[in-house]
C-alpha atoms as a PDB file:
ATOM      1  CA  UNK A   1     -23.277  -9.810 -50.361  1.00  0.00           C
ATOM      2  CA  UNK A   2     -22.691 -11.708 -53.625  1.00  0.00           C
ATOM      3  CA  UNK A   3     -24.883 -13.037 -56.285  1.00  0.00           C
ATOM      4  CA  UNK A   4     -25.716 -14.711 -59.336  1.00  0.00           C
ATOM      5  CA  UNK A   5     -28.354 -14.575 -61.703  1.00  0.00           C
ATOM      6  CA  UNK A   6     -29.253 -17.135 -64.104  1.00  0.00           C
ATOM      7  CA  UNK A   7     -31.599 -16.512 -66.790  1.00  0.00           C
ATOM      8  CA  UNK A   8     -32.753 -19.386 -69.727  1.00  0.00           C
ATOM      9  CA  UNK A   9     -32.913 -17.430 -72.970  1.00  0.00           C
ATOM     10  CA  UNK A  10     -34.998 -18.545 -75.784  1.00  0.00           C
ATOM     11  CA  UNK A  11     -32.204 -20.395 -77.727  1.00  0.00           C
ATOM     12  CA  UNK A  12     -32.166 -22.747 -74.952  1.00  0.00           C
ATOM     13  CA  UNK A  13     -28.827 -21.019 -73.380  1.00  0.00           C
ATOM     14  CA  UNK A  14     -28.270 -20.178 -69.891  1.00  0.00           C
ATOM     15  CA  UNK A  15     -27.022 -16.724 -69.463  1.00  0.00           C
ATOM     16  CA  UNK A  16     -25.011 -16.414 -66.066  1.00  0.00           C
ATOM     17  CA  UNK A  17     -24.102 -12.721 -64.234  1.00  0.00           C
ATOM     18  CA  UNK A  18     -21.828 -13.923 -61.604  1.00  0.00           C
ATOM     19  CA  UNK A  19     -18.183 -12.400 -60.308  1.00  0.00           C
ATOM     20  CA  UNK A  20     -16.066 -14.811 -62.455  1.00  0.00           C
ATOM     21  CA  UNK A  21     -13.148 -13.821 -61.725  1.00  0.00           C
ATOM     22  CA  UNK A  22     -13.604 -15.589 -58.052  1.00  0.00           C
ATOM     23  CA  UNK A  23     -14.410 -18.866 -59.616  1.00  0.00           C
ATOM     24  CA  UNK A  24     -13.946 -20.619 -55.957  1.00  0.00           C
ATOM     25  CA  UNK A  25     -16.816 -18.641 -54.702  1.00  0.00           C
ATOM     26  CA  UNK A  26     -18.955 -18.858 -57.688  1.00  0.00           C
ATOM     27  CA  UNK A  27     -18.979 -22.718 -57.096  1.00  0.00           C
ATOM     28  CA  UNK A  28     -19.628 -22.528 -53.478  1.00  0.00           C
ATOM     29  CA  UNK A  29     -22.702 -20.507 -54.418  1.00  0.00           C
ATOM     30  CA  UNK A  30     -23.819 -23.361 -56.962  1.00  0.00           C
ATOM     31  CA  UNK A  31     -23.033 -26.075 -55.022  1.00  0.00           C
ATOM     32  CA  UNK A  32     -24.782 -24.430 -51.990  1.00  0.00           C
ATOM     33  CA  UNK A  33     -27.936 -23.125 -54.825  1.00  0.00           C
ATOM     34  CA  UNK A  34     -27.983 -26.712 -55.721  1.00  0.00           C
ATOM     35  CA  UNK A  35     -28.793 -28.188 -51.936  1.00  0.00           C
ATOM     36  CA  UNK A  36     -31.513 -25.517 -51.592  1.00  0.00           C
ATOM     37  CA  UNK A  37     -32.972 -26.310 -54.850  1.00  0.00           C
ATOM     38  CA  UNK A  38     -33.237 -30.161 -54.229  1.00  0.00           C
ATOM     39  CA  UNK A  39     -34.596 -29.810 -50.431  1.00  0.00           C
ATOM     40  CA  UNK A  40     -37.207 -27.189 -51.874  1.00  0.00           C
ATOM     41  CA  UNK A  41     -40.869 -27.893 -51.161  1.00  0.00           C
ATOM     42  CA  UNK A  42     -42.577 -28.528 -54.836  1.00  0.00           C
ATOM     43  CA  UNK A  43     -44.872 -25.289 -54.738  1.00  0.00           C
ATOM     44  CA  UNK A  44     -41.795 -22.644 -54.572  1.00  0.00           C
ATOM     45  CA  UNK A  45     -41.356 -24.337 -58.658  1.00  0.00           C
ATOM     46  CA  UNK A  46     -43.392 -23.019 -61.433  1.00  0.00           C
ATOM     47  CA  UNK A  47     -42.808 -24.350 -65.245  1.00  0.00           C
ATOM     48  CA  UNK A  48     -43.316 -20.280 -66.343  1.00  0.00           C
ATOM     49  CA  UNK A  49     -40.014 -19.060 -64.153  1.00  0.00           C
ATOM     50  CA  UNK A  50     -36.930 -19.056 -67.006  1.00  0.00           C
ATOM     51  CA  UNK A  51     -35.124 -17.266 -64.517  1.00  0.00           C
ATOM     52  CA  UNK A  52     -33.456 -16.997 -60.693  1.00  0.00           C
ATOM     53  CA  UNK A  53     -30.961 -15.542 -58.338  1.00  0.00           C
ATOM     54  CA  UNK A  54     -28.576 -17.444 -56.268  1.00  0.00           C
ATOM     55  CA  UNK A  55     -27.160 -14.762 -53.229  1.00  0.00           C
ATOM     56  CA  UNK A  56     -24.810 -15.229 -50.705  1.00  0.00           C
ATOM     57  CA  UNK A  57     -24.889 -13.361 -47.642  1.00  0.00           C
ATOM     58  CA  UNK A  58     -21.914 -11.630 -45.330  1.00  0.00           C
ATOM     59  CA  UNK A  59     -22.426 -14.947 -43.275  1.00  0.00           C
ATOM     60  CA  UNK A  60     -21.936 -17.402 -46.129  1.00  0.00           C
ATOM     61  CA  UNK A  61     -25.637 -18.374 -46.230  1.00  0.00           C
ATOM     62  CA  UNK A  62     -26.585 -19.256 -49.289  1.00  0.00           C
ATOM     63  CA  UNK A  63     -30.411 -18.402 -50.910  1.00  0.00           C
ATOM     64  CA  UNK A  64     -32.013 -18.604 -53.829  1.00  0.00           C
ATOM     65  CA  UNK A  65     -35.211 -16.678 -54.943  1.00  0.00           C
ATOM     66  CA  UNK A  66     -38.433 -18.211 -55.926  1.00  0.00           C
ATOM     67  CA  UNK A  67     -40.208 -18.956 -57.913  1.00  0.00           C
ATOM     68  CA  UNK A  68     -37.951 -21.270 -59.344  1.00  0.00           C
ATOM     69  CA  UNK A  69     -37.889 -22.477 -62.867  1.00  0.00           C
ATOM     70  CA  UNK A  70     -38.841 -26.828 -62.200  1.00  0.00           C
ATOM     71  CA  UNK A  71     -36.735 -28.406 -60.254  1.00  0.00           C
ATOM     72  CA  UNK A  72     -34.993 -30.312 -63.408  1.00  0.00           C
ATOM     73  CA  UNK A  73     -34.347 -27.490 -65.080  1.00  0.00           C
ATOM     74  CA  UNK A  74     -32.947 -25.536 -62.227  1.00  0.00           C
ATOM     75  CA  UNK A  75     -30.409 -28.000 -61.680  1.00  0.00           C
ATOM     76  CA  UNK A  76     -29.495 -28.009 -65.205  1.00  0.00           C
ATOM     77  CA  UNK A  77     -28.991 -24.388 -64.872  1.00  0.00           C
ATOM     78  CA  UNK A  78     -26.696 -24.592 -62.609  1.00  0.00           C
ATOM     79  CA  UNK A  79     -24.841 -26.985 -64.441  1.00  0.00           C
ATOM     80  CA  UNK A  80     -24.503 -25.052 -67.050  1.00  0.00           C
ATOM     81  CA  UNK A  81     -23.845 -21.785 -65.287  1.00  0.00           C
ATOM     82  CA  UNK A  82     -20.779 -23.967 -63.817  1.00  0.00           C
ATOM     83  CA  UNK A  83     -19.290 -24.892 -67.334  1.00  0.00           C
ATOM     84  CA  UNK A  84     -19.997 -21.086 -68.163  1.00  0.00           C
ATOM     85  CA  UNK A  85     -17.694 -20.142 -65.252  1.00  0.00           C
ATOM     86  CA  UNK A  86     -14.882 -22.519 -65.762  1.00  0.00           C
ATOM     87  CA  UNK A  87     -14.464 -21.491 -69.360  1.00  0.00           C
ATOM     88  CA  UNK A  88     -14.070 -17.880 -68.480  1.00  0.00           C
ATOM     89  CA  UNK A  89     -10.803 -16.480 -69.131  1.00  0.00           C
ATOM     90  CA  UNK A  90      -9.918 -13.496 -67.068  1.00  0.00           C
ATOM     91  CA  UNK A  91      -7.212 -12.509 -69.314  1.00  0.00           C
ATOM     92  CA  UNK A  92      -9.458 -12.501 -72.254  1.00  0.00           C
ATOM     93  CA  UNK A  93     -12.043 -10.242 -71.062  1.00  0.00           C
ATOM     94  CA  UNK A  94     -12.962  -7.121 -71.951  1.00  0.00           C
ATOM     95  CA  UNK A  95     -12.118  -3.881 -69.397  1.00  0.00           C
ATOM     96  CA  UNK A  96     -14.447  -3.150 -67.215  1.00  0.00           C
ATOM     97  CA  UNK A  97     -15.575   0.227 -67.252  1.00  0.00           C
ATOM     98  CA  UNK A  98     -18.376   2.104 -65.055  1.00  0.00           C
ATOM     99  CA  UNK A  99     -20.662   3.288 -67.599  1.00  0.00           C
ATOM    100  CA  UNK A 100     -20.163   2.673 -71.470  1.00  0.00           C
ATOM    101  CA  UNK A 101     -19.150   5.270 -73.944  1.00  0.00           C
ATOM    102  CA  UNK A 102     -23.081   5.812 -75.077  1.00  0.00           C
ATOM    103  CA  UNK A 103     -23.965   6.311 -71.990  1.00  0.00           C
ATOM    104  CA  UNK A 104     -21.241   8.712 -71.509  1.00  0.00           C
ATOM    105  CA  UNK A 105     -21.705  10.645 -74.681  1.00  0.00           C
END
């Protein structure tokens, strides 16, 4: 199973968890978020939600969770997540370790 989780922040900023590194998937998922989102019946929406999860099953079925934030803004979330991914550098980032240094003592 993969996901991603999109979350507005209060600066108006999308933060995006998603495996980066696999860019090709990562846009699958969005693209396939994005037809869910649109063919969505109106009362999965709520104008409250600033935040959602886009997961991808062992099959290649793609869902999203609900509530969703409205539809608009959903969409634009997604857009945004997608410019997030295509700027990350792999070669830039920082290791990846299991547990940080405070929580190792």
């Amino acid at each position: 199973m993969c996901r991603i989780g999109l979350t507005l922040t209060d600066k108006n900023t999308v933060d995006v968890g998603a495996p980066m590194k696999y860019k090709e998937l990562c846009y699958e998922m969005l693209r396939a978020a994005r037809a869910v989102i649109e063919r969505s019946p109106d009362h999965v929406f709520s104008i409250k939600q600033r935040s959602f999860a886009i997961v991808m099953g062992k099959s290649g079925t793609v869902d999203v969770s609900a509530p969703l934030p409205h539809r608009e803004m959903a969409v634009l979330m997604l857009e945004r997540a997608r410019d997030a991914i295509e700027r990350f550098n792999d070669e830039k980032a920082p290791e990846v370790r299991a547990f940080s240094d405070k929580v190792m003592g």
